[in-house]
Protein backbone atom coordinates (compact mmCIF):
# COMPACT_ATOMS: atom_id res chain seq x y z
CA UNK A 1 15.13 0.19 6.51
CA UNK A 2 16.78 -0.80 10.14
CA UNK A 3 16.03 -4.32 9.23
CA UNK A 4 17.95 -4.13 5.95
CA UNK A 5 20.65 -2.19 7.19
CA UNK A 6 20.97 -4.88 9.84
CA UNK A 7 20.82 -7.63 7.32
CA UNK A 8 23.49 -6.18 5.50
CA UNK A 9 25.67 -5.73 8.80
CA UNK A 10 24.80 -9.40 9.72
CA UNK A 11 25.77 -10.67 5.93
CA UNK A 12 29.29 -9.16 5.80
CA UNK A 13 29.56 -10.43 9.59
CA UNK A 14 29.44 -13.93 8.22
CA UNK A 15 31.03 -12.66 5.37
CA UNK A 16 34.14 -11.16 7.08
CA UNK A 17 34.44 -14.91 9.21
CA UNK A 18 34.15 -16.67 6.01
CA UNK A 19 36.85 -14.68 4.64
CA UNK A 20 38.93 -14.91 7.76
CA UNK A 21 38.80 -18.65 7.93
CA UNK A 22 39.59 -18.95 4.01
CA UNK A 23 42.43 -16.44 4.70
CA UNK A 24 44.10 -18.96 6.98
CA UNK A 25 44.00 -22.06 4.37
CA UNK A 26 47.27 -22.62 2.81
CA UNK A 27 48.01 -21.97 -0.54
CA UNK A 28 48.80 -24.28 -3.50
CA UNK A 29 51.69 -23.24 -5.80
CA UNK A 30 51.82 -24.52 -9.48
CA UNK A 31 54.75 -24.71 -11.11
CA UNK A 32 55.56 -23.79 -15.29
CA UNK A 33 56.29 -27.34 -16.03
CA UNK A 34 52.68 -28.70 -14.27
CA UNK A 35 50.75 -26.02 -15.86
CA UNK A 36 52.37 -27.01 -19.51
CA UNK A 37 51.97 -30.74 -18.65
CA UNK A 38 48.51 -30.96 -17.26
CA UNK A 39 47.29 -28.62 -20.01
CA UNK A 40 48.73 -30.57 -22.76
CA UNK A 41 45.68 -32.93 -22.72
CA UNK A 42 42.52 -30.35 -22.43
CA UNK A 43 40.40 -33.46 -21.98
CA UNK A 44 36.78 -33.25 -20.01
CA UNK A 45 38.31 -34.73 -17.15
CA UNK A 46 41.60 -32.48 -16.90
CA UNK A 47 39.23 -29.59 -16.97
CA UNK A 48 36.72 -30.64 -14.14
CA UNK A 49 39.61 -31.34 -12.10
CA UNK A 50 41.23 -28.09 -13.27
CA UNK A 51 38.19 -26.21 -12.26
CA UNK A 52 37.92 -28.33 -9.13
CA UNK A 53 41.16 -26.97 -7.82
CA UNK A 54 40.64 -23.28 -8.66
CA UNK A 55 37.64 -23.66 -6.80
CA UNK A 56 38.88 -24.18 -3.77
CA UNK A 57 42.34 -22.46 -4.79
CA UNK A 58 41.16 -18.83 -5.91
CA UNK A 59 39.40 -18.20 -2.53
CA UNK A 60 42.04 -18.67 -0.45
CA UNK A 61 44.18 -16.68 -2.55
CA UNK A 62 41.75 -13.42 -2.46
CA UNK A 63 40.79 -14.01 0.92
CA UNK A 64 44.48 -13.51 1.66
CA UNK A 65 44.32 -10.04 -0.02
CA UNK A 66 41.09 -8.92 1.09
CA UNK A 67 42.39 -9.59 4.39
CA UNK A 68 45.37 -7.51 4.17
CA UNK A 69 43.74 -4.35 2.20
CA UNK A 70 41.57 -3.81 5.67
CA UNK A 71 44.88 -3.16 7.42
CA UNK A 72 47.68 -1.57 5.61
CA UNK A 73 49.34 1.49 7.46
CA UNK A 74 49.11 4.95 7.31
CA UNK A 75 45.54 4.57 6.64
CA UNK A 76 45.81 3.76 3.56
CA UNK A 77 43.00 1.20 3.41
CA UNK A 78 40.70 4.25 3.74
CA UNK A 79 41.49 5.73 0.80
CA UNK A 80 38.45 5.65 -2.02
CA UNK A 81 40.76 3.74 -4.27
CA UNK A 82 41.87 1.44 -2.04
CA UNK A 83 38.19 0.40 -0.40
CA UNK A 84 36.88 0.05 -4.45
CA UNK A 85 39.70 -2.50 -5.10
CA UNK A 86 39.16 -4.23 -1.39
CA UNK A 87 35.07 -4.41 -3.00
CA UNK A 88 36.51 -6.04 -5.79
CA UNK A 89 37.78 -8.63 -4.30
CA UNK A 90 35.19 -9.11 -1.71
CA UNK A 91 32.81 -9.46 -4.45
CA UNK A 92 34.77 -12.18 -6.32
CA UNK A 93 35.58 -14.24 -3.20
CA UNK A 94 31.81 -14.18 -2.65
CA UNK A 95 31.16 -14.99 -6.13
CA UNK A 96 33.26 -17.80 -5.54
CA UNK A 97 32.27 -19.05 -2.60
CA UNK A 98 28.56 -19.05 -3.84
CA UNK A 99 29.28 -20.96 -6.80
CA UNK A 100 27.99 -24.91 -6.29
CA UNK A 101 30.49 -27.43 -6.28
CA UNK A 102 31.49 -28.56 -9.82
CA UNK A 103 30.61 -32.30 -10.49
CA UNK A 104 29.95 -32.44 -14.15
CA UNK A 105 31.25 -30.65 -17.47
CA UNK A 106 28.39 -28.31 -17.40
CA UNK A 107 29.06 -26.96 -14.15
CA UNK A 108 32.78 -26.78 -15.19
CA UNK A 109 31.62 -24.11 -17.98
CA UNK A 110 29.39 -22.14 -15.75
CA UNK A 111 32.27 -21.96 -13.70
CA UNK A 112 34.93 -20.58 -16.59
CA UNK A 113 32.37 -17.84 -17.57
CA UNK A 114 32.03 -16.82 -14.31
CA UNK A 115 36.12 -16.34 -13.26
CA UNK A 116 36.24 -14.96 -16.83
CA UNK A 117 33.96 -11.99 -15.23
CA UNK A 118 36.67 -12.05 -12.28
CA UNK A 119 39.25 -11.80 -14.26
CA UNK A 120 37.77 -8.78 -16.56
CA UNK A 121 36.30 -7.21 -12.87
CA UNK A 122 40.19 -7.30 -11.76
CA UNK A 123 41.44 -5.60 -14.83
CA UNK A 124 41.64 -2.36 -13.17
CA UNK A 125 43.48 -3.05 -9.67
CA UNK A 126 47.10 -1.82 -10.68
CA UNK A 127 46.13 1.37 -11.26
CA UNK A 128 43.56 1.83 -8.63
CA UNK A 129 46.09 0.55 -6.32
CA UNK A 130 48.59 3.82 -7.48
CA UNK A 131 45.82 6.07 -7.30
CA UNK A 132 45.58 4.91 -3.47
CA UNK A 133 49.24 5.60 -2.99
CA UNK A 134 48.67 8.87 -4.73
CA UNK A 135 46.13 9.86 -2.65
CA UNK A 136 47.98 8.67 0.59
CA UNK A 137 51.04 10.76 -0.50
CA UNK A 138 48.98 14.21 -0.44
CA UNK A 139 48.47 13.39 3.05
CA UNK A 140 52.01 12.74 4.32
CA UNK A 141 54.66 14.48 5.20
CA UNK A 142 57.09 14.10 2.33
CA UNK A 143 59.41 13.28 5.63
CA UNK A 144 57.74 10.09 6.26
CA UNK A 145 58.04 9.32 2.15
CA UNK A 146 61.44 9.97 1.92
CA UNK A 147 62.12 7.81 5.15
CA UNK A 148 60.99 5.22 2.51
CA UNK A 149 57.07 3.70 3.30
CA UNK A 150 58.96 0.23 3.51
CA UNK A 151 55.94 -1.54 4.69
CA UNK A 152 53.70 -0.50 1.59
CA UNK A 153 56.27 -1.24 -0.74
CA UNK A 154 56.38 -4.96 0.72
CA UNK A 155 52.70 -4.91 0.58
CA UNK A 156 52.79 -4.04 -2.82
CA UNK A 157 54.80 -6.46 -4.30
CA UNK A 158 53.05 -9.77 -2.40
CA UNK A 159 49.74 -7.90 -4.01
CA UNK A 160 50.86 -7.80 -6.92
CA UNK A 161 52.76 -10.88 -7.37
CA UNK A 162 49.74 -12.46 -5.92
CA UNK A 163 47.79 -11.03 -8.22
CA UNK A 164 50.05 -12.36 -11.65
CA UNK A 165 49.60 -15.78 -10.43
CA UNK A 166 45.60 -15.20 -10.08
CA UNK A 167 45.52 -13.99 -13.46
CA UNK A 168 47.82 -16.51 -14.73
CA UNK A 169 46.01 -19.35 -13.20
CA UNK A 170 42.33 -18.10 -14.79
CA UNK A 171 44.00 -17.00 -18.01
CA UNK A 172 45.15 -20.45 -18.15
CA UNK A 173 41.97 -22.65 -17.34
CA UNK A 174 39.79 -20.14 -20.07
CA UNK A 175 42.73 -20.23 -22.31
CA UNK A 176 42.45 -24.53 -22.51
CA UNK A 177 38.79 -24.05 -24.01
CA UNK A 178 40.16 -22.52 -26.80
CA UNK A 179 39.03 -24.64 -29.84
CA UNK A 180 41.84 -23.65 -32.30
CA UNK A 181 45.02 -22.98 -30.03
CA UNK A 182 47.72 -22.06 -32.31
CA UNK A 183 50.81 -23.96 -32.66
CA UNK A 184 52.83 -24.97 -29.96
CA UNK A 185 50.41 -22.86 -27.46
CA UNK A 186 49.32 -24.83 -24.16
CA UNK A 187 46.94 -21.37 -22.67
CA UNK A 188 49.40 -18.85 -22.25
CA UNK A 189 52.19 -20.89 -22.69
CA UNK A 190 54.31 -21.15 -25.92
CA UNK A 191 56.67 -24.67 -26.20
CA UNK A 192 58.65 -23.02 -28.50
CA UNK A 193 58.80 -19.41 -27.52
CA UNK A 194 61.72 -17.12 -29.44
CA UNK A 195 62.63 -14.83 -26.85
CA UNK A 196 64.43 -12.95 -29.65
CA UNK A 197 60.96 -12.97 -31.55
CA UNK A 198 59.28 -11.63 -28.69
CA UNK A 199 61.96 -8.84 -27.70
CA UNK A 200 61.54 -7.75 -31.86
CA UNK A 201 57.64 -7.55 -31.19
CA UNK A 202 58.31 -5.34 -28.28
CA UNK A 203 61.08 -3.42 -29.27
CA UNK A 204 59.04 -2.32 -32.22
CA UNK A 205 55.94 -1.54 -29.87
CA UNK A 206 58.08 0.76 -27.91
CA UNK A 207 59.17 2.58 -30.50
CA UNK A 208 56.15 3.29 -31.91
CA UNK A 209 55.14 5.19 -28.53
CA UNK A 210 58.55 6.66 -28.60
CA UNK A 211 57.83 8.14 -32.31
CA UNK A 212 54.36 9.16 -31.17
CA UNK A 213 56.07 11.04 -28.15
CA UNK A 214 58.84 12.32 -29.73
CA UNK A 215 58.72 12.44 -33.36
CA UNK A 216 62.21 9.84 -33.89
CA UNK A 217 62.77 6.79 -32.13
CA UNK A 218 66.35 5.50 -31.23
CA UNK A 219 67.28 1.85 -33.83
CA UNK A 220 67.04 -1.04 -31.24
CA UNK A 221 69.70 -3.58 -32.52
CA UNK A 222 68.76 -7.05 -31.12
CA UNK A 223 71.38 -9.91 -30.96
CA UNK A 224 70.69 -13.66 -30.08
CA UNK A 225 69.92 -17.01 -32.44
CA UNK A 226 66.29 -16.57 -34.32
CA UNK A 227 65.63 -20.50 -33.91
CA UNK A 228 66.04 -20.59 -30.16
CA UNK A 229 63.54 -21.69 -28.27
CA UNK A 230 62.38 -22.31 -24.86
CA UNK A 231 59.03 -22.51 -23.01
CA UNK A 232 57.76 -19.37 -21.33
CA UNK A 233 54.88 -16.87 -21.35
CA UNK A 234 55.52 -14.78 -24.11
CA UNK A 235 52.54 -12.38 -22.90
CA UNK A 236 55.24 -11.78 -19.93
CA UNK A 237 57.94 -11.79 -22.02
CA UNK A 238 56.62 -9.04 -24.15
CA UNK A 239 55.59 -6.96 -21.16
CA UNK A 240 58.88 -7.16 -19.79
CA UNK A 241 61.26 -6.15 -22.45
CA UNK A 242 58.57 -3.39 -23.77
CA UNK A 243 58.98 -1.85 -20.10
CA UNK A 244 62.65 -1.99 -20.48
CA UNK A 245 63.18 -0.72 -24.12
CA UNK A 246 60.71 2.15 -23.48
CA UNK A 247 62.82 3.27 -20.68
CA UNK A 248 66.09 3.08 -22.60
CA UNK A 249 64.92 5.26 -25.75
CA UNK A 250 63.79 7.57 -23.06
CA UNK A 251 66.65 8.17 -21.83
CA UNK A 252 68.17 8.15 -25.22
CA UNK A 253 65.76 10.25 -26.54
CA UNK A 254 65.61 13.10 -23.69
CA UNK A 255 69.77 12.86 -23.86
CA UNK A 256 69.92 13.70 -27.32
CA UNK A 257 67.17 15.79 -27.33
CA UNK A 258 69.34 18.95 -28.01
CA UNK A 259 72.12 17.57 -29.85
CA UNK A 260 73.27 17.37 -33.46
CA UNK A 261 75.03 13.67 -32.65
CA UNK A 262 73.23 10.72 -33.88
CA UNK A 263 71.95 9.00 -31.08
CA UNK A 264 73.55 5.40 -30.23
CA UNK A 265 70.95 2.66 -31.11
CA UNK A 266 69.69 0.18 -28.21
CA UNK A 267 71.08 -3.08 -27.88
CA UNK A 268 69.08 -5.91 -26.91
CA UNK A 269 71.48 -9.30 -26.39
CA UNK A 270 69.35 -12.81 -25.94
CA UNK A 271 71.77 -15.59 -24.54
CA UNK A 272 70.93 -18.91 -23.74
CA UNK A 273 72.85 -20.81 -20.99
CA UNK A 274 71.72 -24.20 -19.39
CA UNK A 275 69.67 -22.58 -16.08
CA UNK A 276 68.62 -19.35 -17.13
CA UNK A 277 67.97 -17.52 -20.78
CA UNK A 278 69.32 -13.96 -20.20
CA UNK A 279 68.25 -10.86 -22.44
CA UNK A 280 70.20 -7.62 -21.65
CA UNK A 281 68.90 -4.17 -22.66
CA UNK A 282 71.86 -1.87 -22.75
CA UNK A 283 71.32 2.35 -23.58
CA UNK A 284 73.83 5.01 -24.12
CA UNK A 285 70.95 7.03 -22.47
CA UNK A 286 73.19 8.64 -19.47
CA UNK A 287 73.06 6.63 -16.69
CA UNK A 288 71.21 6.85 -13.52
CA UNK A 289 73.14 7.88 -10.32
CA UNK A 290 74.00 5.77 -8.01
CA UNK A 291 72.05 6.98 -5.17
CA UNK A 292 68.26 6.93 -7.43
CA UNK A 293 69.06 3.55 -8.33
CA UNK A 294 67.01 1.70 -4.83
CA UNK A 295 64.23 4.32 -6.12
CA UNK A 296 63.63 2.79 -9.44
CA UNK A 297 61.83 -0.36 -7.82
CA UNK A 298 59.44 1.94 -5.20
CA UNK A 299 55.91 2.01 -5.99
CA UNK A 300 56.10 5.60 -4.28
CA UNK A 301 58.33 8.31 -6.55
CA UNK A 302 56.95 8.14 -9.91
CA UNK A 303 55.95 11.57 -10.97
CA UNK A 304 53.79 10.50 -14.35
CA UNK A 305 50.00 11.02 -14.41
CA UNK A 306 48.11 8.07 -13.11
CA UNK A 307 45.89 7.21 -16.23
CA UNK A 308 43.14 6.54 -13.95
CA UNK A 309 43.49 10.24 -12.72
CA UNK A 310 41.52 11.75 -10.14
CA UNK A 311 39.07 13.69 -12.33
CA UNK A 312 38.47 10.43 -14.58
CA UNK A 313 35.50 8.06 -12.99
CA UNK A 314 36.56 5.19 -10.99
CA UNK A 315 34.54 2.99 -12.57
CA UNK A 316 34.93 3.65 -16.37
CA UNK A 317 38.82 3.93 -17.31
CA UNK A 318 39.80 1.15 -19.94
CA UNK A 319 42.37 0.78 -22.20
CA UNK A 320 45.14 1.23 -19.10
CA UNK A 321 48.61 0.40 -19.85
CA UNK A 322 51.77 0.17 -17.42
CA UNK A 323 53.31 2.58 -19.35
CA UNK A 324 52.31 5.87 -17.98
CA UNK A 325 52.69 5.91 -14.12
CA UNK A 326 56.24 4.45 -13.28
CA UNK A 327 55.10 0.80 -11.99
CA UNK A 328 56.60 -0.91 -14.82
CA UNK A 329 60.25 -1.75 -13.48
CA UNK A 330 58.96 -3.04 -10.23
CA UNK A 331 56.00 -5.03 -11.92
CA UNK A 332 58.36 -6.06 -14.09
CA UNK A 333 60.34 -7.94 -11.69
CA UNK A 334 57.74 -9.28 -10.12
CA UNK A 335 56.69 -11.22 -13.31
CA UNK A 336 60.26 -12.10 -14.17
CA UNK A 337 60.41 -13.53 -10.22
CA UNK A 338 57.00 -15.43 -10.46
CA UNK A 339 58.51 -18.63 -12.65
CA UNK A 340 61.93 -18.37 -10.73
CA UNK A 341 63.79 -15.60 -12.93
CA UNK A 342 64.66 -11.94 -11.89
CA UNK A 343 65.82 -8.42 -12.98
CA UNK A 344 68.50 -6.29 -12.19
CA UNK A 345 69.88 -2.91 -13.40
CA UNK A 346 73.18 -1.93 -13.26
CA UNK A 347 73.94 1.72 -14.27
CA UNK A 348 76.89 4.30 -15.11
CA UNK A 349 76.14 7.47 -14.17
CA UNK A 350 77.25 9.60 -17.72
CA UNK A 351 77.13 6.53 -20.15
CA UNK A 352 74.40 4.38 -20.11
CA UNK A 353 72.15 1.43 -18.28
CA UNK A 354 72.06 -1.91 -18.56
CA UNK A 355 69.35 -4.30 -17.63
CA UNK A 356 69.55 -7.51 -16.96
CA UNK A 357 66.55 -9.76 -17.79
CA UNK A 358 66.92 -13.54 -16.25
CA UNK A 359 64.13 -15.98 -17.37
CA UNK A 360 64.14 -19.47 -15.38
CA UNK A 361 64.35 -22.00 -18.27
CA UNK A 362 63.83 -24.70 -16.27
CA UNK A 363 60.04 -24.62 -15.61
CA UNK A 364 60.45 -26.40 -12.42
CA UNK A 365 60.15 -23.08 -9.42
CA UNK A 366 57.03 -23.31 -7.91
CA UNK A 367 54.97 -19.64 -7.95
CA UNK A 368 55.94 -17.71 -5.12
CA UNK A 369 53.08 -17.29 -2.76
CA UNK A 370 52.96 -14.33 -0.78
């Protein structure tokens, strides 16, 4: 039993260096244009050398996060959710790092199945990551919260924005394998994307959960040219303008909740100018004051139930969505930010909010890498 035990402690030794040294390798950002470019031809060849680079590319990345989990402040790296997501990513760097190098087309599918599993193992961390934060916040003093945990917050967005570009860079290599792509589809990315397409998709998705919730859903009016185009993610897209348009019938909603006035519709306005492609959400939903509006990006006030609760077991929860535990804005900016875009949110206190969704059209920002 000693012997194992100090096998184990001798293994993760090695293991920590090896994830040390790995940490300290610089990263390689792709940009939209490369990725649409290189996966236009999903020859053999393209793929090896695909494979080839995530290889050495996805280690350094999770190295870099595995590193940081063992030291955030406040102690939360101690925290059971926390140490379960730091696992995860232990485990994948060592899957990674175990993996032979890839030489022929055989080895280049061996490796796709396996950073499939990564990418499935990951599905989890957002989540996980809240509960953490929850279970930090029972032990602060709502003094230290309020000072705002500035640190964690930073933390929290180079995780997470460091996580989108893991996930976009698997998705992307196991999305070129697919035999049929539809039309105009290189992996996750659409040629021809109709942002105003997309925003109908998600408008209508949002409402739906707004009907569930509250039995009547604000109209969403969207305004912007059908046949307009422009290549993007639409997976990100969608994610995006859901996040925004379930906030605005929200507030709508809850606004109108007790009164006999028919509540104003949401108004979703696509315009395309030469740098950026622009999609405002506006709501007549009353406004947030002024003084909440730095709180809307934190990763630390939201009061909705985590749906990985407490009582539900760690290991089990599927089916998660962003929409219940008040990371969406924040994540939601970080995806907009990740090809070069942003969002903002500019608000009258008494009227309404407007959001402000800028989408790089371009292509040519390289990922930010935190």
């Amino acid at each position: 039993m000693a012997a194992r035990k100090k096998m184990c402690e001798t293994l993760s030794k090695s293991m920590i260096e090896e994830v040390q040294r790995w940490g300290c390798m610089k990263q390689t950002g792709v940009s939209l244009r490369y990725m649409m470019e290189f996966g236009s031809r999903p020859t053999e060849r393209n793929l090896l050398i695909s494979a080839q680079f995530l290889h050495k590319e996805l280690p350094i990345r999770i190295a870099r996060r595995a590193i940081e989990l063992e030291t955030l402040p406040y102690g939360l790296s101690e925290k059971p959710a926390v140490l379960k997501v730091r696992d995860w990513y232990l485990d994948s760097f060592r899957d990674l790092r175990l993996f032979p190098e890839i030489k022929e087309t055989n080895d280049e599918k061996d490796f796709t199945q396996m950073i499939k599993a990564i990418k499935v193992r990951h599905n989890n961390v957002v989540p996980m990551m809240a509960m953490g934060v929850q279970q930090l916040k029972k032990d602060l003093h709502p003094k230290v919260i309020d000072e705002g945990l500035d640190e964690i917050h930073q933390f929290l967005d180079r995780f997470y924005m460091s996580r989108i570009g893991i996930r976009m860079l698997i998705g992307q290599h196991v999305e070129l394998h697919n035999p049929n792509p539809p039309p105009h589809c290189v992996g996750y990315i659409h040629t021809k994307m109709s942002p105003v397409e997309v925003a109908r998709n998600a408008s209508e998705d949002a409402r739906s959960i707004c009907l569930r919730e509250y039995g009547c859903a604000p109209d969403v009016n969207i305004y912007g040219d059908l046949n307009f185009t422009f290549p993007y993610v639409p997976s990100h897209l969608h994610l995006m303008v859901f996040e925004l348009v379930k906030n605005s019938l929200r507030a709508v909603q809850e606004r109108h909740m007790d009164s006999d006035k028919i509540a104003a519709p949401v108004r979703i306005i696509v315009a395309d100018g030469e740098e950026d492609v622009t999609i405002k959400v506006s709501d007549e939903g009353g406004g947030i004051p002024r003084s909440g509006l730095p709180k809307i990006f934190t990763y630390l006030y939201s009061t909705a139930r985590n749906p990985l609760d407490e009582n539900s077991d760690l290991g089990t929860a599927d089916n998660v969505t962003m929409a219940g535990y008040g990371y969406g804005l924040p994540i939601s900016r970080l995806y907009a930010r990740y090809f070069g875009g942003d969002l903002q949110i500019i608000s009258m206190e008494g009227y309404g909010t407007d959001a402000y969704l800028h989408l790089s059209r371009l292509g040519d920002s390289q990922e930010p890498l935190p």
